[in-house]
C-alpha atoms as a PDB file:
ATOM      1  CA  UNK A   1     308.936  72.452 265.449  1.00  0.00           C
ATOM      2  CA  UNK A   2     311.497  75.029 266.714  1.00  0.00           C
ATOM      3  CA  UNK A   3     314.488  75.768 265.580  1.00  0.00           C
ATOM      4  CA  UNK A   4     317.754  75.842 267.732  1.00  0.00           C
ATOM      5  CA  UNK A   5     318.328  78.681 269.910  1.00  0.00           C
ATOM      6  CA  UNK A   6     322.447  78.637 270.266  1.00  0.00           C
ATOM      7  CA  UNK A   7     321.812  82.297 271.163  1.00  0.00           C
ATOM      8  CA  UNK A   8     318.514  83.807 272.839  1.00  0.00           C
ATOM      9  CA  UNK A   9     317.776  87.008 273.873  1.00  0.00           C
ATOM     10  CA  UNK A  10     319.721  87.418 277.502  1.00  0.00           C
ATOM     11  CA  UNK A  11     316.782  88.326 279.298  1.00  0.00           C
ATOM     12  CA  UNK A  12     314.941  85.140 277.723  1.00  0.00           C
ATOM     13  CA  UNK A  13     317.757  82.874 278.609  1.00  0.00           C
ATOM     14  CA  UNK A  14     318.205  84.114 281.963  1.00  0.00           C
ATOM     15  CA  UNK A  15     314.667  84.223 282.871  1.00  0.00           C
ATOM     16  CA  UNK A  16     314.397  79.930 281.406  1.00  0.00           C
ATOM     17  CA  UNK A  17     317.379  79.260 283.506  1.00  0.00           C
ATOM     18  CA  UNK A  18     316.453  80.762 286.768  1.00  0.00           C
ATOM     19  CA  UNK A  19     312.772  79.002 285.982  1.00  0.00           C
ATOM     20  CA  UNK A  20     314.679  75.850 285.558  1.00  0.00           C
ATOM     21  CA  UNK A  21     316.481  75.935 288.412  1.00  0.00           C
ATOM     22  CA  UNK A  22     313.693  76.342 290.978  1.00  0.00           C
ATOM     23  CA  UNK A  23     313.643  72.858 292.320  1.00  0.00           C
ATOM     24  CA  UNK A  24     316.760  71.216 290.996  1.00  0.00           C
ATOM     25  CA  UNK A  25     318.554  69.475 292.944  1.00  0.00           C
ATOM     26  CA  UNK A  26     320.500  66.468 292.068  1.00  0.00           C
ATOM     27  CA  UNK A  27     318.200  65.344 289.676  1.00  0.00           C
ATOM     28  CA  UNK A  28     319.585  68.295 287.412  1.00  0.00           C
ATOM     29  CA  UNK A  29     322.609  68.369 285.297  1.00  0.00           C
ATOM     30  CA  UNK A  30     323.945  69.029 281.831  1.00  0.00           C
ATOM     31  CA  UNK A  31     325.252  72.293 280.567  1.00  0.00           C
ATOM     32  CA  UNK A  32     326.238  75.165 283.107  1.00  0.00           C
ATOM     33  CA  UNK A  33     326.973  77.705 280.798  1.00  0.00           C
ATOM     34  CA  UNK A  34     324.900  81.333 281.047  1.00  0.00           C
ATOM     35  CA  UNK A  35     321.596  80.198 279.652  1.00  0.00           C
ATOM     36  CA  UNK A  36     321.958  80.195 276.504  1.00  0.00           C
ATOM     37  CA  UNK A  37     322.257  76.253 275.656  1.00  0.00           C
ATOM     38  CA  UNK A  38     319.100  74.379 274.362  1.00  0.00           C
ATOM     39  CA  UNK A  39     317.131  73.166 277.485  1.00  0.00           C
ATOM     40  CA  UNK A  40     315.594  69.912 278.053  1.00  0.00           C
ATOM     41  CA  UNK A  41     313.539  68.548 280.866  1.00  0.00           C
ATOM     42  CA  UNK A  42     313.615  64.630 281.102  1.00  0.00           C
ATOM     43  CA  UNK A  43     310.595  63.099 283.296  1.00  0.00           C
ATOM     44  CA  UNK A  44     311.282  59.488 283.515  1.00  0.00           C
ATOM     45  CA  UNK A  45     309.121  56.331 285.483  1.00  0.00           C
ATOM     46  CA  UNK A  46     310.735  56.573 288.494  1.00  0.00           C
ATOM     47  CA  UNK A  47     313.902  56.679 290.498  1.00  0.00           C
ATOM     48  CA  UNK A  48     313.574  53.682 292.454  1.00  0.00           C
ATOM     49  CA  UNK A  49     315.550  50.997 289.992  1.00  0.00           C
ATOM     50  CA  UNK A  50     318.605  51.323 289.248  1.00  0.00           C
ATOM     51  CA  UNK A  51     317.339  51.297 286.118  1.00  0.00           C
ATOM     52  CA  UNK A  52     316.700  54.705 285.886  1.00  0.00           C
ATOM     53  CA  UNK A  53     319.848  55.827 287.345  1.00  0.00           C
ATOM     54  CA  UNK A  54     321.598  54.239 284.331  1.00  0.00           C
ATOM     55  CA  UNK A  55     319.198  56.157 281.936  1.00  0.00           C
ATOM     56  CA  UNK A  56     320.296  59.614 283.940  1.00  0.00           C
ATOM     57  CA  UNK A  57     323.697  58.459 283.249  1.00  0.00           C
ATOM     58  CA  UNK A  58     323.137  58.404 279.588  1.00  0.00           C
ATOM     59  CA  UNK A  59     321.588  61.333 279.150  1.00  0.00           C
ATOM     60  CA  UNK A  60     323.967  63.731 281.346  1.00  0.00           C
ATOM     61  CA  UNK A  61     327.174  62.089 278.992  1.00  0.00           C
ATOM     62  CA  UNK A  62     324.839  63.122 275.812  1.00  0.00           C
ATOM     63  CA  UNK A  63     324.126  66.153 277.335  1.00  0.00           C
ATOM     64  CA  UNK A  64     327.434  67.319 278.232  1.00  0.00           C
ATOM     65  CA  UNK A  65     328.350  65.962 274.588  1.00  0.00           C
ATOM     66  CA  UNK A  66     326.047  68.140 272.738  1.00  0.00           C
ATOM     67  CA  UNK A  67     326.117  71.318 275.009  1.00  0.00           C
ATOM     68  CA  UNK A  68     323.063  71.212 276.481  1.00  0.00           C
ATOM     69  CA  UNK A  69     321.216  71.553 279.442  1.00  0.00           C
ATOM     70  CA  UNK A  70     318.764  69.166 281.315  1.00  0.00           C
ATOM     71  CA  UNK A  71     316.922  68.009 284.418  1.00  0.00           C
ATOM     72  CA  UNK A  72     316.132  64.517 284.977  1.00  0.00           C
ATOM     73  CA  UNK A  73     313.181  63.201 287.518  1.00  0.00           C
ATOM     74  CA  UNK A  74     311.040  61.158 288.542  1.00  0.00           C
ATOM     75  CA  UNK A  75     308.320  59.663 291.139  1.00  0.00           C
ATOM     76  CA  UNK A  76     309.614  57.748 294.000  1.00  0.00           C
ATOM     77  CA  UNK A  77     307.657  54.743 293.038  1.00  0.00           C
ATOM     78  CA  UNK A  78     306.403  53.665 289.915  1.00  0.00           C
ATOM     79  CA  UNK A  79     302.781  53.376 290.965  1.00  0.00           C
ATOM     80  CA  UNK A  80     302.893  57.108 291.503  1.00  0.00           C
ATOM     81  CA  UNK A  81     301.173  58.349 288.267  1.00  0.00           C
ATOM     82  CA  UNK A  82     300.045  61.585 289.770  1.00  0.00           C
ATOM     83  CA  UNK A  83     302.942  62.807 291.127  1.00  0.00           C
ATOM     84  CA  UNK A  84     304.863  61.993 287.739  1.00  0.00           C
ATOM     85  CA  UNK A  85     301.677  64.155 286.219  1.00  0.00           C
ATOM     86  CA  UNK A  86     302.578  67.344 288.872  1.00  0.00           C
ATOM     87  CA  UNK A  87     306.421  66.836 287.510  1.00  0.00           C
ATOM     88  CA  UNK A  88     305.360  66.849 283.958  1.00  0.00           C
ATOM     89  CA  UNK A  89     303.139  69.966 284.610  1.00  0.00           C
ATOM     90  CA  UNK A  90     306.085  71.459 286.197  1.00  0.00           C
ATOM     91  CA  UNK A  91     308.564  70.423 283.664  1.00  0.00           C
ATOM     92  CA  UNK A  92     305.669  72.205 280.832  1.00  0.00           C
ATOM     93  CA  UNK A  93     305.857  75.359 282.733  1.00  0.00           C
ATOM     94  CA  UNK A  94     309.686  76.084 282.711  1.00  0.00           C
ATOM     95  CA  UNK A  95     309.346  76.564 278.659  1.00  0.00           C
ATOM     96  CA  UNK A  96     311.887  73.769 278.131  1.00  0.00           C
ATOM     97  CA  UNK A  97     313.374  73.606 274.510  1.00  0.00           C
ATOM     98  CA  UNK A  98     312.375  69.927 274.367  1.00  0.00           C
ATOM     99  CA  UNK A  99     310.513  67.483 276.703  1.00  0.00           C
ATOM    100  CA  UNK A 100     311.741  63.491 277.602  1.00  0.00           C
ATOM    101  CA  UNK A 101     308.840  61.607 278.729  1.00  0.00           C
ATOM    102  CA  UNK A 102     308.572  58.114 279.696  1.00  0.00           C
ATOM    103  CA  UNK A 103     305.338  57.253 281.086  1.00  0.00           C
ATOM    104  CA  UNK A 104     303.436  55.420 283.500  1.00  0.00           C
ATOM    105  CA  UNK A 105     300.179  55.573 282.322  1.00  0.00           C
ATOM    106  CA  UNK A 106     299.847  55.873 278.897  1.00  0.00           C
ATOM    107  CA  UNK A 107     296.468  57.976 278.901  1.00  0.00           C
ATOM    108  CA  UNK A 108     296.893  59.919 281.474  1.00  0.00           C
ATOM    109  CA  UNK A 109     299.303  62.534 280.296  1.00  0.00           C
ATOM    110  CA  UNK A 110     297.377  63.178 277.077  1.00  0.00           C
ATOM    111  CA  UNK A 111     296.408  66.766 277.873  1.00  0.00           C
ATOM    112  CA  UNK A 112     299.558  67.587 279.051  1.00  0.00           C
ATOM    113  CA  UNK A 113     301.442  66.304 275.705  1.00  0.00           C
ATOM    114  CA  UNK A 114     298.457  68.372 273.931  1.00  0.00           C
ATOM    115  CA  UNK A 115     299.770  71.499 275.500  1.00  0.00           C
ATOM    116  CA  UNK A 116     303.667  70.739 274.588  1.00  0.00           C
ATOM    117  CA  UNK A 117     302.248  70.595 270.977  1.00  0.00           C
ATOM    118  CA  UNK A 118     300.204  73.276 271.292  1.00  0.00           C
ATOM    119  CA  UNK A 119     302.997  75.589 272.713  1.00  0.00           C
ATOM    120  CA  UNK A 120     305.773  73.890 270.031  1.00  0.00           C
ATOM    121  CA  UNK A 121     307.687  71.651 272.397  1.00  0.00           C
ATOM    122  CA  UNK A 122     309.050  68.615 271.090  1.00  0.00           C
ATOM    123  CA  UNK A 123     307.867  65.527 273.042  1.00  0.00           C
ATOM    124  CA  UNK A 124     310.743  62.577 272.546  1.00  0.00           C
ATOM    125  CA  UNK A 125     309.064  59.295 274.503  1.00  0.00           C
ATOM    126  CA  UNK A 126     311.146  57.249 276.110  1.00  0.00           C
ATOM    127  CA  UNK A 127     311.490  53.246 277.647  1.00  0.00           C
ATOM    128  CA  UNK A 128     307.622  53.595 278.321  1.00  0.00           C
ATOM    129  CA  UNK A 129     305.510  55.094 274.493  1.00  0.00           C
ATOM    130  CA  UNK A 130     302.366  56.900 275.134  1.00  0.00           C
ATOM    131  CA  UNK A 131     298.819  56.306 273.291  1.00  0.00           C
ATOM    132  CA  UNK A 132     299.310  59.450 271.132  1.00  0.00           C
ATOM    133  CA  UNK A 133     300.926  60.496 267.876  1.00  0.00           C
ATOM    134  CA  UNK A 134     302.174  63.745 269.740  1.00  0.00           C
ATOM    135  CA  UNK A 135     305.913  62.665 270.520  1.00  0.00           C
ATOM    136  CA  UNK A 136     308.137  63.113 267.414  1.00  0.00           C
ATOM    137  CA  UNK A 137     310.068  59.340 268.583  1.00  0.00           C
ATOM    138  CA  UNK A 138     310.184  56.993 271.418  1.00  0.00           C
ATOM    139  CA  UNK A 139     313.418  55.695 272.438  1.00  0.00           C
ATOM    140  CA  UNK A 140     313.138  52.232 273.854  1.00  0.00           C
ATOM    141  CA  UNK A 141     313.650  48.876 274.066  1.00  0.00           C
ATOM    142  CA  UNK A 142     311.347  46.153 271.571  1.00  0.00           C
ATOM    143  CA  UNK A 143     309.306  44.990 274.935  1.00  0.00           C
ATOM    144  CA  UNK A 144     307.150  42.780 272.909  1.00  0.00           C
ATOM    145  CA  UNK A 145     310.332  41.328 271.447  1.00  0.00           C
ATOM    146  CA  UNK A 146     312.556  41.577 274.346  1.00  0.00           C
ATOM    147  CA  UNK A 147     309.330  39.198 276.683  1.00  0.00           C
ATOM    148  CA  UNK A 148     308.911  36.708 273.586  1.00  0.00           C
ATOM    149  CA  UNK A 149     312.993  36.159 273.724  1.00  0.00           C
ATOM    150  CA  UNK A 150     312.554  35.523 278.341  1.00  0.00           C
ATOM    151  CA  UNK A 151     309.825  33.312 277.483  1.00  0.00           C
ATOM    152  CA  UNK A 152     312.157  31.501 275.103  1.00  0.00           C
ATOM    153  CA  UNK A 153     314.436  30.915 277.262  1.00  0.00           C
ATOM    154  CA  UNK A 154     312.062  29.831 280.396  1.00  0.00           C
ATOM    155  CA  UNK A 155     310.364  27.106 278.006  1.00  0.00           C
ATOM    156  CA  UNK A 156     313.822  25.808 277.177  1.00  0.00           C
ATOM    157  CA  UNK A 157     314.750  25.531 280.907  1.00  0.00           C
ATOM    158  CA  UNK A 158     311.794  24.006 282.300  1.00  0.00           C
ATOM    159  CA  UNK A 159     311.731  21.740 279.212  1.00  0.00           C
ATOM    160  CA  UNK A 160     308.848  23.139 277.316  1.00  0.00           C
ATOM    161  CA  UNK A 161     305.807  21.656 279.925  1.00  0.00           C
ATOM    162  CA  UNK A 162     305.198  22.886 283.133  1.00  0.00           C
ATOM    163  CA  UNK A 163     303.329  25.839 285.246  1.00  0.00           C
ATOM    164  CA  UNK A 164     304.843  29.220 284.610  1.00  0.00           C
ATOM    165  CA  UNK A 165     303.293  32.071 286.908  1.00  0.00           C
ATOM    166  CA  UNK A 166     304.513  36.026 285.828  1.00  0.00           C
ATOM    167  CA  UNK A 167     305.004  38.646 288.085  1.00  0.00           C
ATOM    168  CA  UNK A 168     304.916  42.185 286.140  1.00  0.00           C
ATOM    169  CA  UNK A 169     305.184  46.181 287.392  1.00  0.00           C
ATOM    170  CA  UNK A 170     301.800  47.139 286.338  1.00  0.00           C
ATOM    171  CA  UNK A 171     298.827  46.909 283.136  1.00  0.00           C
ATOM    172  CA  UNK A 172     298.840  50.971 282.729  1.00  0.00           C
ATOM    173  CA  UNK A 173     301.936  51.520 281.105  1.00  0.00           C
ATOM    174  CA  UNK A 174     303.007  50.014 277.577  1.00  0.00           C
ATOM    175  CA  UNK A 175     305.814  48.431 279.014  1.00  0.00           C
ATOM    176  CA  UNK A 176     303.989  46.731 281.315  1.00  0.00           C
ATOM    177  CA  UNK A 177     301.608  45.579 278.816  1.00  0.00           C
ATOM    178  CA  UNK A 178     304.376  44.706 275.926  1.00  0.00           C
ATOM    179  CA  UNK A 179     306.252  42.717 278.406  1.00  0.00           C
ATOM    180  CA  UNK A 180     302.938  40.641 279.607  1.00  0.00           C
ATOM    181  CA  UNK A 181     301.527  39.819 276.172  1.00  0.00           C
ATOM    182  CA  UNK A 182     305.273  39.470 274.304  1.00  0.00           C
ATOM    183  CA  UNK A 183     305.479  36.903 277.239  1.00  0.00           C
ATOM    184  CA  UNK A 184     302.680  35.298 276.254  1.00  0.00           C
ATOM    185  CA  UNK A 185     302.011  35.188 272.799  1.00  0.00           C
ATOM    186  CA  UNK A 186     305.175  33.251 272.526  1.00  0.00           C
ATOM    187  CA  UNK A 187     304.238  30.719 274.858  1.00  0.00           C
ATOM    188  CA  UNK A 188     301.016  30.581 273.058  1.00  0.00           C
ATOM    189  CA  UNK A 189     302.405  29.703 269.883  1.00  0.00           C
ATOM    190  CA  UNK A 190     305.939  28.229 270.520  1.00  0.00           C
ATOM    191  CA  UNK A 191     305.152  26.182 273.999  1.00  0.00           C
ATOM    192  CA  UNK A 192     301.342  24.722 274.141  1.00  0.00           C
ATOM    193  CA  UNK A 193     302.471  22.347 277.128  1.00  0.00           C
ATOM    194  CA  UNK A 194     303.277  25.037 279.220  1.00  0.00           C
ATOM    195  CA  UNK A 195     300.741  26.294 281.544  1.00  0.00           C
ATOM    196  CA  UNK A 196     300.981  30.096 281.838  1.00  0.00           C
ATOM    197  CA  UNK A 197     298.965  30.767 285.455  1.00  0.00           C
ATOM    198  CA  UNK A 198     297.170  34.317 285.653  1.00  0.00           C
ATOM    199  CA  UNK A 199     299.273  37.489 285.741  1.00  0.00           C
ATOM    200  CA  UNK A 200     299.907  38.900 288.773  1.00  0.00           C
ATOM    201  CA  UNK A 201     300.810  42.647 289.309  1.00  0.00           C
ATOM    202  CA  UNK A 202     303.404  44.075 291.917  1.00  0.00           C
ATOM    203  CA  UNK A 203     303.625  47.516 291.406  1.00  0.00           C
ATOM    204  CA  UNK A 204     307.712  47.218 290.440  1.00  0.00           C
ATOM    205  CA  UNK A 205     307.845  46.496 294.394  1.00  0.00           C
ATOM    206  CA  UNK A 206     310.050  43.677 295.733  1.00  0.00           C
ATOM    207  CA  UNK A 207     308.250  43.195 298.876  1.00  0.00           C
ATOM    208  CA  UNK A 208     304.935  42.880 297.118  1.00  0.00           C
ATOM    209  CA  UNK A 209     306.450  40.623 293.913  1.00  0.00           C
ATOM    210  CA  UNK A 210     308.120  38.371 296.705  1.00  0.00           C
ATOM    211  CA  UNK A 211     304.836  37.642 298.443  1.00  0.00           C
ATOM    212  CA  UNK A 212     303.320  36.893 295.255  1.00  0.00           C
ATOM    213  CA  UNK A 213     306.034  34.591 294.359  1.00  0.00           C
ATOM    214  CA  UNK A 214     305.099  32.918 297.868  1.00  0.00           C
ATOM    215  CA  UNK A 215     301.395  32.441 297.030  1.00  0.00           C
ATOM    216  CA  UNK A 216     301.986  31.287 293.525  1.00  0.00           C
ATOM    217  CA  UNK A 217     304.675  28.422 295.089  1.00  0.00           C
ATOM    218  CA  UNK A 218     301.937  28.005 298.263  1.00  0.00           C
ATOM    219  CA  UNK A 219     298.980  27.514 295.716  1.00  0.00           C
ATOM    220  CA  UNK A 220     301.082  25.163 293.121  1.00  0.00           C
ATOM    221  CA  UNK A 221     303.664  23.240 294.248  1.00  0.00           C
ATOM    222  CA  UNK A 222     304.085  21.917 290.849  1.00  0.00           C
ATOM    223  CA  UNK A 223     305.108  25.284 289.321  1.00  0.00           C
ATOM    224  CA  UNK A 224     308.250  25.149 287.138  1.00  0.00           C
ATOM    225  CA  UNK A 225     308.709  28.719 286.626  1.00  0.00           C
ATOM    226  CA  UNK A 226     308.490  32.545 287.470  1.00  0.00           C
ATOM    227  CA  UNK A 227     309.078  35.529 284.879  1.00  0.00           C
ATOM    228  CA  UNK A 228     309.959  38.778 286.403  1.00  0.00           C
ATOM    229  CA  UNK A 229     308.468  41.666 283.921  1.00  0.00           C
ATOM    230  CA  UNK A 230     311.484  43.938 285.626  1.00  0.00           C
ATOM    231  CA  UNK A 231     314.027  44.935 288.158  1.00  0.00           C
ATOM    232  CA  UNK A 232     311.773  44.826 291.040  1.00  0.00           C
ATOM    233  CA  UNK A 233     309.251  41.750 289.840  1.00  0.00           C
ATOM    234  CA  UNK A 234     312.625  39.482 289.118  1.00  0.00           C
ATOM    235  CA  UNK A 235     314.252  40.535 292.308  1.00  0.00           C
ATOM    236  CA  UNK A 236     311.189  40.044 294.367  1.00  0.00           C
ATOM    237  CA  UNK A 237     310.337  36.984 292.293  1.00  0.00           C
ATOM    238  CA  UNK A 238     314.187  35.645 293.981  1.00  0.00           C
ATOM    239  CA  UNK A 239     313.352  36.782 296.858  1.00  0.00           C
ATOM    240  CA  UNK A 240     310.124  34.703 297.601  1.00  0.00           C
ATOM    241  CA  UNK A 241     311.446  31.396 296.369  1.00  0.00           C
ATOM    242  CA  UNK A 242     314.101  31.688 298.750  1.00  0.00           C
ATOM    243  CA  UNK A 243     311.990  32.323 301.382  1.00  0.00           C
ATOM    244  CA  UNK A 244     309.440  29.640 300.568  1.00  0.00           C
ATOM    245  CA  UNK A 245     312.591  27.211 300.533  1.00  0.00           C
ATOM    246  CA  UNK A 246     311.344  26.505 297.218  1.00  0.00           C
ATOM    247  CA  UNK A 247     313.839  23.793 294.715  1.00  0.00           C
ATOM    248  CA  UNK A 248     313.802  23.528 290.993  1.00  0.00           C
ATOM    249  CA  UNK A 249     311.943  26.769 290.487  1.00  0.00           C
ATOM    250  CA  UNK A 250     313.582  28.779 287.374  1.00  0.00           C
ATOM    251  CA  UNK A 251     313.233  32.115 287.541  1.00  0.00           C
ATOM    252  CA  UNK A 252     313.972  34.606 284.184  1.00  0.00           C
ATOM    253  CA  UNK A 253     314.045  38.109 285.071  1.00  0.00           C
ATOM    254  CA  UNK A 254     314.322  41.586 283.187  1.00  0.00           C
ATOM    255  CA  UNK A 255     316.771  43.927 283.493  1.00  0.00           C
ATOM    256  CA  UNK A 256     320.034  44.591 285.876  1.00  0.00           C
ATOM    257  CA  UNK A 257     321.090  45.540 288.914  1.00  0.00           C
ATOM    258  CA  UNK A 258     323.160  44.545 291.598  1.00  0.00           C
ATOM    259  CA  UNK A 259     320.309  41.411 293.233  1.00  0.00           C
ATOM    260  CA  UNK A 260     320.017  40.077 289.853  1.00  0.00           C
ATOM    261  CA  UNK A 261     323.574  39.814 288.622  1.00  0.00           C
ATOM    262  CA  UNK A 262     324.748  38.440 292.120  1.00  0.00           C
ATOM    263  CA  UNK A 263     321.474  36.121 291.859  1.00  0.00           C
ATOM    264  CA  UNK A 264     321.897  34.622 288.437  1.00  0.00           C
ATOM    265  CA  UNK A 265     326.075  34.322 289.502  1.00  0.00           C
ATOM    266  CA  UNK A 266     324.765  32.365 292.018  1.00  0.00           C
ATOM    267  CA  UNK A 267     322.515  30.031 290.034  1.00  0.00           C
ATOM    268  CA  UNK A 268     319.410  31.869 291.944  1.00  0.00           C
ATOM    269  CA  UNK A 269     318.146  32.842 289.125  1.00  0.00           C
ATOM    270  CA  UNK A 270     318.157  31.120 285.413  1.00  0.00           C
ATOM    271  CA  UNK A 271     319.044  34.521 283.534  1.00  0.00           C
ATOM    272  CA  UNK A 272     317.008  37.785 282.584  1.00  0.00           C
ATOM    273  CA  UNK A 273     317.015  39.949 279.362  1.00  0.00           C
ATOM    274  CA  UNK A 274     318.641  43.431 279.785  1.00  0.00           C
ATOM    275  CA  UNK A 275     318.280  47.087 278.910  1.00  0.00           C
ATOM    276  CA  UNK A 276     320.522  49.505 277.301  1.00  0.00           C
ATOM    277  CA  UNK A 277     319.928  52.069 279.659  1.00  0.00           C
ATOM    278  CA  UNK A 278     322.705  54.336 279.098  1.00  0.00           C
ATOM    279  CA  UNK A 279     322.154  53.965 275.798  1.00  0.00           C
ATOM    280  CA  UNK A 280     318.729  54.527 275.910  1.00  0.00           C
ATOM    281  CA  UNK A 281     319.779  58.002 277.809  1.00  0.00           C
ATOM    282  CA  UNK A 282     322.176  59.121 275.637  1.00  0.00           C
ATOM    283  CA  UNK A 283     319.696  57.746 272.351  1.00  0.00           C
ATOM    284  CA  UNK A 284     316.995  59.959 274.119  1.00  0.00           C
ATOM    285  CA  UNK A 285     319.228  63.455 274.220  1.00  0.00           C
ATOM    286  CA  UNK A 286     320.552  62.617 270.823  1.00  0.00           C
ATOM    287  CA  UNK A 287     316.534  62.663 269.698  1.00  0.00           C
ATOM    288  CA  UNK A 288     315.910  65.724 271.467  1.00  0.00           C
ATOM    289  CA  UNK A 289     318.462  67.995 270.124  1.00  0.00           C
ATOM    290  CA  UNK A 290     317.607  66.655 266.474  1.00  0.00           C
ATOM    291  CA  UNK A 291     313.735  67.583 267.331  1.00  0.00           C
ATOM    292  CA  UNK A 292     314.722  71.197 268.663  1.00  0.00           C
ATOM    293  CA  UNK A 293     317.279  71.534 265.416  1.00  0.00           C
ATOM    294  CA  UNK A 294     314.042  71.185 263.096  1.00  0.00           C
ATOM    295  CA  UNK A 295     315.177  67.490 261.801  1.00  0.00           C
ATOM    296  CA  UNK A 296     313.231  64.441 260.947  1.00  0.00           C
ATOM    297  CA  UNK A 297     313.392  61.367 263.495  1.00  0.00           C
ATOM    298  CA  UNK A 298     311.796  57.957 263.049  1.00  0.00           C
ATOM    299  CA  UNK A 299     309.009  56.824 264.861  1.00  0.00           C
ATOM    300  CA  UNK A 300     311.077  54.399 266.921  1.00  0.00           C
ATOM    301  CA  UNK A 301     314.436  54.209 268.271  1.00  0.00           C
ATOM    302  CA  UNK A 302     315.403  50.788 269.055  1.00  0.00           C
ATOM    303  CA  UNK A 303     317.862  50.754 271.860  1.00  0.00           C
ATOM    304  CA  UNK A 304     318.581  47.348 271.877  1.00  0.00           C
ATOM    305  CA  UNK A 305     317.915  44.056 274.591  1.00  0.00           C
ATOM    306  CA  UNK A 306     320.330  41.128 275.350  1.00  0.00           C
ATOM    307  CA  UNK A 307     319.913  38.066 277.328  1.00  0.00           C
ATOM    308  CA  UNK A 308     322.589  37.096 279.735  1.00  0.00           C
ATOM    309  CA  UNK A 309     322.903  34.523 282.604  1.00  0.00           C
ATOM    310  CA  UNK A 310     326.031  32.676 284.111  1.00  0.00           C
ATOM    311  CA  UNK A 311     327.557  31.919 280.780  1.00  0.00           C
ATOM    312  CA  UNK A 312     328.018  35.073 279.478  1.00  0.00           C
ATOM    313  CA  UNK A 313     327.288  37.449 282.177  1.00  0.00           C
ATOM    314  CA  UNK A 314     331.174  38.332 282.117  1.00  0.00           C
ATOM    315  CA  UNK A 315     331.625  38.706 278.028  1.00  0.00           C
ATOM    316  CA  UNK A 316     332.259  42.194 277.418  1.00  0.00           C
ATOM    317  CA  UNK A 317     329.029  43.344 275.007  1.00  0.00           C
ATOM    318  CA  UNK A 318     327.277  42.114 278.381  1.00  0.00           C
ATOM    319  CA  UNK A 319     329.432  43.976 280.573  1.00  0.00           C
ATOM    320  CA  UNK A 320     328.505  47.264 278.661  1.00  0.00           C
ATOM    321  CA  UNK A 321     324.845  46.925 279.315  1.00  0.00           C
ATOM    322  CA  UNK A 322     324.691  45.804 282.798  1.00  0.00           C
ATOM    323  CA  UNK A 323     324.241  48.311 285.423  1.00  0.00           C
ATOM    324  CA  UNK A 324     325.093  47.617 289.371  1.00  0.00           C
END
């Protein structure tokens, strides 16, 4: 594990920051001092959701907090695994004091997380965990415990019987997978009258999770509910019950955002469980500067999950976590 560097060598410093600053745009932020804070390169899912702006939020405040520098990317899309690979690779070979990492396949990165071990760069996972025992934490929500809670809450509004079809981002990444099955395995043994129709995947896209919406409502008129496995699924899961003209449909959703607060104000949509994104960010820093200081960090950092809807949506602990 290294140790903190509060004062490298000036041509060592100078030579990381100019490294780090090919290619940084406003994606970067953190420290600007003359090269000589801790660095930390932050590789997140995406930059699509609003989501993940909130998470970049968090971590520049911890950042500027602790006096140290980072960049923050991601893929356009969420479906873009290889690109987020090239960034990673990229992020490896600017000899950052500490890597973030949330991923979107949880294989796929495994030689690259070799390497940061290899070359004695703490790897701090975040929202997404990877199928390794190379990162020293993950920050992130309890998925399987957030999905268990939304599928509490859809039984109780559809009255515990009924057809429930789910609408999730994708089956490569562990929140993908934590969100299905936490989803499901309550249903399972909570609610055996409800129906739970196959999963259907929609990349995080609202086009695509809105014309699934429309096939599951064209292909059972009878269905009760739709779960939304995150920002883009619950948006797109509003989105095609509006446009099918569909009634008494209750839709649960994940996450925040602008389409999903107006559409549960609205009565749109039932509710959804959200993040702590700028928590999650500034939970994520907080990890990294511990890892780079030599210190001991737990294997998970729980960043916490609420549910809201129309009731509460305006209480203040909800306020905090909700991101436009």
């Amino acid at each position: 594990m290294k140790i903190r560097r509060w004062a490298a060598a000036a041509a060592v410093g100078t030579l990381a920051l100019a490294i780090s600053a090919c290619g940084s745009d406003d994606s970067s932020s953190g420290g600007s001092g003359g090269g000589d804070e801790p660095y930390i390169a932050i590789v997140s899912k995406g930059f699509q959701h609003q989501f993940w702006q909130a998470v970049k939020e968090g971590a520049e405040q911890e950042a500027e907090r602790q006096d140290v520098r980072i960049t923050f990317e991601g893929p356009a899309a969420e479906t873009e695994v290889e690109e987020q690979i090239t960034m990673l690779t990229n992020a490896l070979a600017k000899k950052p004091d500490a890597i973030g990492f949330a991923a979107l396949d949880s294989q796929a990165a495994a030689p690259l997380l070799e390497q940061a071990q290899q070359e004695d760069i703490p790897v701090i996972a975040f929202d997404s965990g990877v199928e390794s025992d190379i990162p020293v934490t993950t920050a992130a929500t309890d998925n399987l415990a957030a999905a268990a809670e939304a599928a509490k809450h859809m039984s109780e509004l559809i009255g515990g019987s009924g057809k429930v079809a789910m609408i999730v981002h994708d089956q490569t990444s562990l929140t993908g997978q934590q969100r299905r099955d936490g989803f499901v395995q309550w249903m399972e043994e909570n609610a055996p009258d409800v129906e739970l129709l196959p999963v259907q995947y929609g990349e995080g896209d609202q086009a695509k999770s809105a014309d699934i919406a429309k096939s599951f409502l064209a292909a059972n008129p009878d269905l009760k509910g739709i779960y939304g496995a995150n920002e883009g699924s619950a948006i797109g899961a509003v989105k095609g019950v509006e446009e099918a003209g569909a009634e008494g449909v209750t839709v649960v959703g994940f996450d925040s955002g602008q389409a999903q607060i107006d559409a549960i104000t609205s009565g749109v949509e039932a509710g959804a469980i959200t993040q702590n994104p700028v928590g999650m960010g500034e939970e994520l820093v907080k990890a990294a500067v511990a890892a780079i200081d030599g210190e001991e960090l737990p294997e998970s950092i729980d960043t916490g999950f609420y549910w809201y809807d129309k009731s509460n949506i305006d209480d203040p602990e909800i306020q905090a976590v909700l991101y436009n």
